[in-house]
C-alpha atoms as a PDB file:
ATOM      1  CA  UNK A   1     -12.882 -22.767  13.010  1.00  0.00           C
ATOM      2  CA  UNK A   2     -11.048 -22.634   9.488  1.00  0.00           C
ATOM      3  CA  UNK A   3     -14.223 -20.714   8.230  1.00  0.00           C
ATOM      4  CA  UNK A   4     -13.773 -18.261  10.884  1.00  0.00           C
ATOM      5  CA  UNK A   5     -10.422 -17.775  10.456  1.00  0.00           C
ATOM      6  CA  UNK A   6     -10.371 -16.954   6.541  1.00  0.00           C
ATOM      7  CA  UNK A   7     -13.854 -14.550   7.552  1.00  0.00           C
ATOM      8  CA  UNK A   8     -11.885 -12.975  10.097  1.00  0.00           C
ATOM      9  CA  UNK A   9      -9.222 -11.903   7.226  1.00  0.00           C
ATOM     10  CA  UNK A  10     -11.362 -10.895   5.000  1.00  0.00           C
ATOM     11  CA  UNK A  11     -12.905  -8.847   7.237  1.00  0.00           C
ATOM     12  CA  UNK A  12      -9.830  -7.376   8.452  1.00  0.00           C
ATOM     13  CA  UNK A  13      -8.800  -6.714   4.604  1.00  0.00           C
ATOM     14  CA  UNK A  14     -11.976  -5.030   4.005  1.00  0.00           C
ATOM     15  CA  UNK A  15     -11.937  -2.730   7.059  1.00  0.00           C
ATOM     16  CA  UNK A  16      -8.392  -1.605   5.997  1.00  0.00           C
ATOM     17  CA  UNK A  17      -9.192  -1.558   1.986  1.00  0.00           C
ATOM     18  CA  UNK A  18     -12.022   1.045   3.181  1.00  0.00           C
ATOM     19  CA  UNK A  19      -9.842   2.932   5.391  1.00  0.00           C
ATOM     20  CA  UNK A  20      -7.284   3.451   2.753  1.00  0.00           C
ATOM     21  CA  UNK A  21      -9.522   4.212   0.279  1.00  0.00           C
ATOM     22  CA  UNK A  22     -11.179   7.194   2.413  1.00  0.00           C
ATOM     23  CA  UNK A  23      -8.374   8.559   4.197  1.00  0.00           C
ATOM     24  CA  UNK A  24      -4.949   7.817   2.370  1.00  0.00           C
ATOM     25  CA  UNK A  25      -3.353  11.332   3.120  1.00  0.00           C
ATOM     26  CA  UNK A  26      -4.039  10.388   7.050  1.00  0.00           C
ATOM     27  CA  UNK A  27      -2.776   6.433   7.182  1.00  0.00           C
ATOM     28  CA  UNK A  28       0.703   5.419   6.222  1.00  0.00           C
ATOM     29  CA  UNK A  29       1.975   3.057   3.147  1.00  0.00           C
ATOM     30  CA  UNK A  30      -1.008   0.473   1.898  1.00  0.00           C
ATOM     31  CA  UNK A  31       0.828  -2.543   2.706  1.00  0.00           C
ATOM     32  CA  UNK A  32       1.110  -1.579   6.130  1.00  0.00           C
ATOM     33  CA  UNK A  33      -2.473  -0.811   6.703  1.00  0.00           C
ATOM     34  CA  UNK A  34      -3.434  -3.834   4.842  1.00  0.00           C
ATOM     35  CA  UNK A  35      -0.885  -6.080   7.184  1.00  0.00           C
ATOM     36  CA  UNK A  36      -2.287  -4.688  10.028  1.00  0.00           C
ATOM     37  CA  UNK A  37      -6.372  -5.002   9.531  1.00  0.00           C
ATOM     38  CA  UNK A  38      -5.865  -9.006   8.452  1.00  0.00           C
ATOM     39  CA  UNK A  39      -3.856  -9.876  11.649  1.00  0.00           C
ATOM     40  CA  UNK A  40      -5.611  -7.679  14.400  1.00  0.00           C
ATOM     41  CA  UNK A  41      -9.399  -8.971  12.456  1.00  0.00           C
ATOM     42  CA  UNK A  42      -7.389 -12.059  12.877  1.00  0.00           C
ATOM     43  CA  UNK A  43      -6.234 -11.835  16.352  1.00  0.00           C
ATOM     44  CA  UNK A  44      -9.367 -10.292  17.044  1.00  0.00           C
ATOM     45  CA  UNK A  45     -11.907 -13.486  15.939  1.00  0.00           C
ATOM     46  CA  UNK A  46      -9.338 -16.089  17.912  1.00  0.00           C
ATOM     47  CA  UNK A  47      -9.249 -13.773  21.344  1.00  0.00           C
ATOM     48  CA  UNK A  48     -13.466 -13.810  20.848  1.00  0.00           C
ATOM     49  CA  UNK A  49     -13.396 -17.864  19.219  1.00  0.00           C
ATOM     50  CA  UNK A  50     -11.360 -17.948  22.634  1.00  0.00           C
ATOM     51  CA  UNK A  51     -13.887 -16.419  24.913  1.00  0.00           C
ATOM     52  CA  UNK A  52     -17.500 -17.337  23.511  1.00  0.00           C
ATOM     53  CA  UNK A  53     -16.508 -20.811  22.275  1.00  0.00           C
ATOM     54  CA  UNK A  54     -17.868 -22.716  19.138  1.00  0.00           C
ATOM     55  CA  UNK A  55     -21.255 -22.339  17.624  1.00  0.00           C
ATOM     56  CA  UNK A  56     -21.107 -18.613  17.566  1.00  0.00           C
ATOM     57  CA  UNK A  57     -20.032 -17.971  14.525  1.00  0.00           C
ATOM     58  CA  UNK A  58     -21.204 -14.417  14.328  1.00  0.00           C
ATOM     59  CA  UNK A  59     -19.939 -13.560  17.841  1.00  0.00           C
ATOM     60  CA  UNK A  60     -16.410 -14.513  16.685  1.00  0.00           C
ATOM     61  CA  UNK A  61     -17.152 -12.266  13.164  1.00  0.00           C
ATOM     62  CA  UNK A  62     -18.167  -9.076  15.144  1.00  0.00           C
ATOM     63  CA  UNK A  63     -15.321  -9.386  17.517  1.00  0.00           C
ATOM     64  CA  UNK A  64     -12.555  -9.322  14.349  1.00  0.00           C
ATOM     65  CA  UNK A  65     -14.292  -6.396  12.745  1.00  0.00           C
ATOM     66  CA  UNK A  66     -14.122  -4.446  16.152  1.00  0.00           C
ATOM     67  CA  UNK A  67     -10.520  -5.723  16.755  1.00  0.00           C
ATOM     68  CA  UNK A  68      -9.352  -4.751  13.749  1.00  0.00           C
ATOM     69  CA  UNK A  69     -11.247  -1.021  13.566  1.00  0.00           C
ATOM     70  CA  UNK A  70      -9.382  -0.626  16.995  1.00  0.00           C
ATOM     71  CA  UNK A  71      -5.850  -1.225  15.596  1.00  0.00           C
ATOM     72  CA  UNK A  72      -6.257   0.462  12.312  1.00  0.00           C
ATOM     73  CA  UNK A  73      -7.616   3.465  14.212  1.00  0.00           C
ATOM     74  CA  UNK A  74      -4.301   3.537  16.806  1.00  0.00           C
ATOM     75  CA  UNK A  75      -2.667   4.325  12.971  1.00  0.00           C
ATOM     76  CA  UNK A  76      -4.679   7.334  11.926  1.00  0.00           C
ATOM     77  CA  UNK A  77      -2.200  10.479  11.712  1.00  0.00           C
ATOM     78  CA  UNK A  78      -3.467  13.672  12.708  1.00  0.00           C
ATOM     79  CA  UNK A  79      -4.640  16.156   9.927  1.00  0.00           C
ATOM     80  CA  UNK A  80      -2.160  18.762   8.500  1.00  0.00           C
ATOM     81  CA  UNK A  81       1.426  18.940  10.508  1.00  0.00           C
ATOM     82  CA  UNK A  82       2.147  19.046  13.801  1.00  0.00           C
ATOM     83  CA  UNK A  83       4.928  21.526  14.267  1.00  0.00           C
ATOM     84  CA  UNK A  84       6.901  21.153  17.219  1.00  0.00           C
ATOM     85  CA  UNK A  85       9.585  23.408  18.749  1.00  0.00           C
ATOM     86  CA  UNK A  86      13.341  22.384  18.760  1.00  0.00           C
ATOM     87  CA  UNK A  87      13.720  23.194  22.443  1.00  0.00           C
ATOM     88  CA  UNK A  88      10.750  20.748  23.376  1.00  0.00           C
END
């Protein structure tokens, strides 16, 4: 379980180190991105750890990477500016 655990933040760090790296004008501040793909990854490998059970390592590996490209997606910013009218 430990191993999966520490895979599950790497993973998670990896996923966001990538995702800074190719879009920085679009995500905010590095330590925030960074913050967030180690816990969801994290989050993500106990919720799957949780629902496959043990001996499936690779199960519980797959479900942090998708877990955490979820949450770092709900932080991509639109390109360019959104204007927006006072009055709305």
């Amino acid at each position: 379980m430990i191993w999966e655990a520490l895979g599950s933040v790497i993973i998670g760090l990896a996923v966001a180190y990538t995702g800074s790296r190719r879009l920085p004008e679009r995500l905010p501040a590095r330590p925030l991105v960074l913050g967030t793909g180690a816990v969801a990854a994290l989050f993500g490998g106990l919720l799957t750890h949780t629902v496959v059970g043990d001996g499936h390592p690779l199960a519980t590996l797959i479900g942090a990477l998708v877990m955490g490209v979820a949450l770092l997606s709900l932080l991509i910013r639109p390109p360019g500016r959104v204007r927006r009218s006072a009055a709305a």
